[in-house]
Protein backbone atom coordinates (compact mmCIF):
# COMPACT_ATOMS: atom_id res chain seq x y z
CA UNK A 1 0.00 0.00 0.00
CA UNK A 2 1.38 3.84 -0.85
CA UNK A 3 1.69 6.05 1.90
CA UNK A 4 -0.49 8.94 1.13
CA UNK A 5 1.55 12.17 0.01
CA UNK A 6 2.24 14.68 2.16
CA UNK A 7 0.17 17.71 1.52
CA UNK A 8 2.20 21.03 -0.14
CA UNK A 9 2.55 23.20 3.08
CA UNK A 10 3.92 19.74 4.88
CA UNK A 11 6.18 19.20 1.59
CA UNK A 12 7.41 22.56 1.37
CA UNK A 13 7.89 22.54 5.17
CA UNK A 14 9.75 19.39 5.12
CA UNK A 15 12.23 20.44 2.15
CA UNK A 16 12.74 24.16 4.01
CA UNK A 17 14.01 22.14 7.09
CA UNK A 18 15.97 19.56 4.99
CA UNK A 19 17.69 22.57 2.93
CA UNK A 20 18.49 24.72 6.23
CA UNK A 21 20.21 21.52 8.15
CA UNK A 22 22.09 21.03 4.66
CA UNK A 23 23.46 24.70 4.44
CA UNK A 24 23.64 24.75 8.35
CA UNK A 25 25.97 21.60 7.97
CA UNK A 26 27.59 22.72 4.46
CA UNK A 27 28.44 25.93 6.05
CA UNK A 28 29.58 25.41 9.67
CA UNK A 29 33.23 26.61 9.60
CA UNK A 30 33.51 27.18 5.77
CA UNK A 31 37.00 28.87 5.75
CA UNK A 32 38.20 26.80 8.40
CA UNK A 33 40.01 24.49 6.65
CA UNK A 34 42.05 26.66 4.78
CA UNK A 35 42.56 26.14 0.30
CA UNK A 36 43.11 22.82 -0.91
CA UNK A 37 44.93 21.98 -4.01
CA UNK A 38 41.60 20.31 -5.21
CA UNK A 39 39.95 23.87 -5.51
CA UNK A 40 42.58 25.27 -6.87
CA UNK A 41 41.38 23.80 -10.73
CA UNK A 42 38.48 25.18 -11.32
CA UNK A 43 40.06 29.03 -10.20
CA UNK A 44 41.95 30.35 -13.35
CA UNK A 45 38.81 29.05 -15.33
CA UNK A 46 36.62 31.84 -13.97
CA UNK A 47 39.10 34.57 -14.41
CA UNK A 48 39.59 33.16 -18.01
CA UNK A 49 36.00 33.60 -18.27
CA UNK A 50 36.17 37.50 -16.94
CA UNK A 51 39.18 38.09 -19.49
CA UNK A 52 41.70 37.58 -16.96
CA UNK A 53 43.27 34.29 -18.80
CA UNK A 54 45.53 31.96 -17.14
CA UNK A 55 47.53 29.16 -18.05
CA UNK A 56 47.57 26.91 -15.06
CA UNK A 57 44.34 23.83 -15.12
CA UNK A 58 43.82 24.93 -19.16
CA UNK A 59 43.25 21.36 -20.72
CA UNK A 60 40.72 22.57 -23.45
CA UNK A 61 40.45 25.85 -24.47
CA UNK A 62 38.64 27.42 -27.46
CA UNK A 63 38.67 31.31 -27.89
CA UNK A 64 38.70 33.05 -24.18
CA UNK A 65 36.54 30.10 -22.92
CA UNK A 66 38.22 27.17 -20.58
CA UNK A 67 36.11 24.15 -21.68
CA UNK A 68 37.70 21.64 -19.11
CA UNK A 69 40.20 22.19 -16.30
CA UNK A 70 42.10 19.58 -16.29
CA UNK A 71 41.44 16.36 -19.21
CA UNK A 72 38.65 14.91 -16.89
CA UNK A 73 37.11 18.27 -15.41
CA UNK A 74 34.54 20.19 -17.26
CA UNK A 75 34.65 24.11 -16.59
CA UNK A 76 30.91 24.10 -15.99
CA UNK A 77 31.15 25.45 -12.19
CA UNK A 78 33.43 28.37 -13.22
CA UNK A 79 31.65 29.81 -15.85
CA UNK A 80 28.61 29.63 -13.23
CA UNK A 81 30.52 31.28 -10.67
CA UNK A 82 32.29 33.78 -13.54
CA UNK A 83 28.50 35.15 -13.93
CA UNK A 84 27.92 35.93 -10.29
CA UNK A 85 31.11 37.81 -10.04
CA UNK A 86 30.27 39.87 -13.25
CA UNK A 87 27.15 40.73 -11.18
CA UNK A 88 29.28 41.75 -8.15
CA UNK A 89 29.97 38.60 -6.44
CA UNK A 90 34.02 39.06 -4.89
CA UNK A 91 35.63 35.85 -5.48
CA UNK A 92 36.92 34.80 -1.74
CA UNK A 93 37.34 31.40 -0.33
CA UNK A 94 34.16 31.57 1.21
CA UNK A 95 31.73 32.48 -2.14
CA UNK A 96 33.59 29.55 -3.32
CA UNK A 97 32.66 27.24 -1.31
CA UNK A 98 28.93 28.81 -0.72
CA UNK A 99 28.58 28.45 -4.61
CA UNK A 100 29.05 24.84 -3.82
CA UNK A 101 26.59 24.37 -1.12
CA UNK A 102 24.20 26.35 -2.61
CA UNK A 103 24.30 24.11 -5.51
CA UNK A 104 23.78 21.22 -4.01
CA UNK A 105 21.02 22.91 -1.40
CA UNK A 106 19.08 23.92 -4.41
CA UNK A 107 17.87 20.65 -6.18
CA UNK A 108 17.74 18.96 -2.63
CA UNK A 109 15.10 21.01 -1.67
CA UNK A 110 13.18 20.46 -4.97
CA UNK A 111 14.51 16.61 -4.79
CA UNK A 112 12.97 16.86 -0.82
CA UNK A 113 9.64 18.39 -2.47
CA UNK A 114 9.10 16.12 -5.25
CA UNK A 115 9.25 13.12 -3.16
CA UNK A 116 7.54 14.16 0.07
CA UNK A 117 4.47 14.93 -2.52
CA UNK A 118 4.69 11.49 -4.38
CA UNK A 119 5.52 9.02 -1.52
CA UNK A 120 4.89 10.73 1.42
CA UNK A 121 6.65 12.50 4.22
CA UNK A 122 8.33 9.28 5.49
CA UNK A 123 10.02 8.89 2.59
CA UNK A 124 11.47 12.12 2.14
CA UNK A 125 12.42 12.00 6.03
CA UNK A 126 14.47 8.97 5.44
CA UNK A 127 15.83 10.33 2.50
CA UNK A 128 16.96 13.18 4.16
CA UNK A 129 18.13 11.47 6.46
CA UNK A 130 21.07 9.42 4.26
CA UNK A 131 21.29 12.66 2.40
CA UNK A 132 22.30 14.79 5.93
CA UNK A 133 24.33 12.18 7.51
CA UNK A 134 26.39 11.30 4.14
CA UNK A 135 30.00 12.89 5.43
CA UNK A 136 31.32 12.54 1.77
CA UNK A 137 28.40 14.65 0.57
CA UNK A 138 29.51 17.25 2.72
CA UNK A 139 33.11 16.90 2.61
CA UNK A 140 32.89 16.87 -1.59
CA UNK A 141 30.52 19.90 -1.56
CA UNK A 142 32.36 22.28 0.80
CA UNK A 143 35.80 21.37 -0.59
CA UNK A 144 34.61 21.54 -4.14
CA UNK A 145 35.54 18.77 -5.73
CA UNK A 146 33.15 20.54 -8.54
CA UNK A 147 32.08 17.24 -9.95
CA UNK A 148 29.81 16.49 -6.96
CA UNK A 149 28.23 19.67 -6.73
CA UNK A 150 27.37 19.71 -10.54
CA UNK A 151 25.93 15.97 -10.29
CA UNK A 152 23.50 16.74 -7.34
């Protein structure tokens, strides 16, 4: 038997909670760790992007635009990020990272949403609950190893 679905104010309540523990969690201590070499790839990319080019993590470029960082990277994340900082966004360790979280937060809470309205509130709950307590989740999304942030 199918769980009846959770009704919109319980789904949208449900997916506020699950984003705000995420980005609680994503966030606590951001710059704390300090820049890791694994960032460090996806950097020149955006400044490439702003007419700034570099030549460090430049595996395929065509005109001004880095297509991939390094030969298994795509620079999907920077040219993203490139945006926001033509809008006004400083490029700091911490917007970095945020970028990151924030991309992951997003389609959780729509993931959180979806599936609280089709198969009911439990099942979003324990959803969120591998989703929140997955350490390599976190770990990959604050210390941008790009490719996880892009696939969630």
């Amino acid at each position: 038997m199918t769980p009846p679905p959770a009704s919109h104010r319980a789904a949208l309540l449900l997916a506020a909670l699950g984003t705000l523990t995420f980005l609680v969690l994503g966030g606590w201590r951001i710059s704390g760790p300090g820049f890791y070499y694994d960032e460090c790839p996806w950097v020149p990319a955006i400044f490439t992007c702003l007419g700034q080019p570099a030549q460090l993590f430049d595996a395929l470029q065509i005109g001004d635009v880095t297509w991939q960082a390094m030969t298994y990277c795509a620079a999907a994340k920077s040219w993203l990020f490139a945006l926001l900082m033509r809008l006004g966004l400083p490029f700091t360790l911490e917007t970095w990272r945020w970028f990151g979280v924030a991309q992951v937060a997003i389609p959780l809470f729509a993931f959180t949403y979806a599936l609280a309205r089709r198969a009911g509130g439990g099942a979003a709950l324990l959803a969120l609950a591998l989703f929140l307590t997955d350490l390599t989740v976190l770990l990959t999304t604050r210390v941008d190893y790009g490719n996880t942030a892009m696939a969630l």
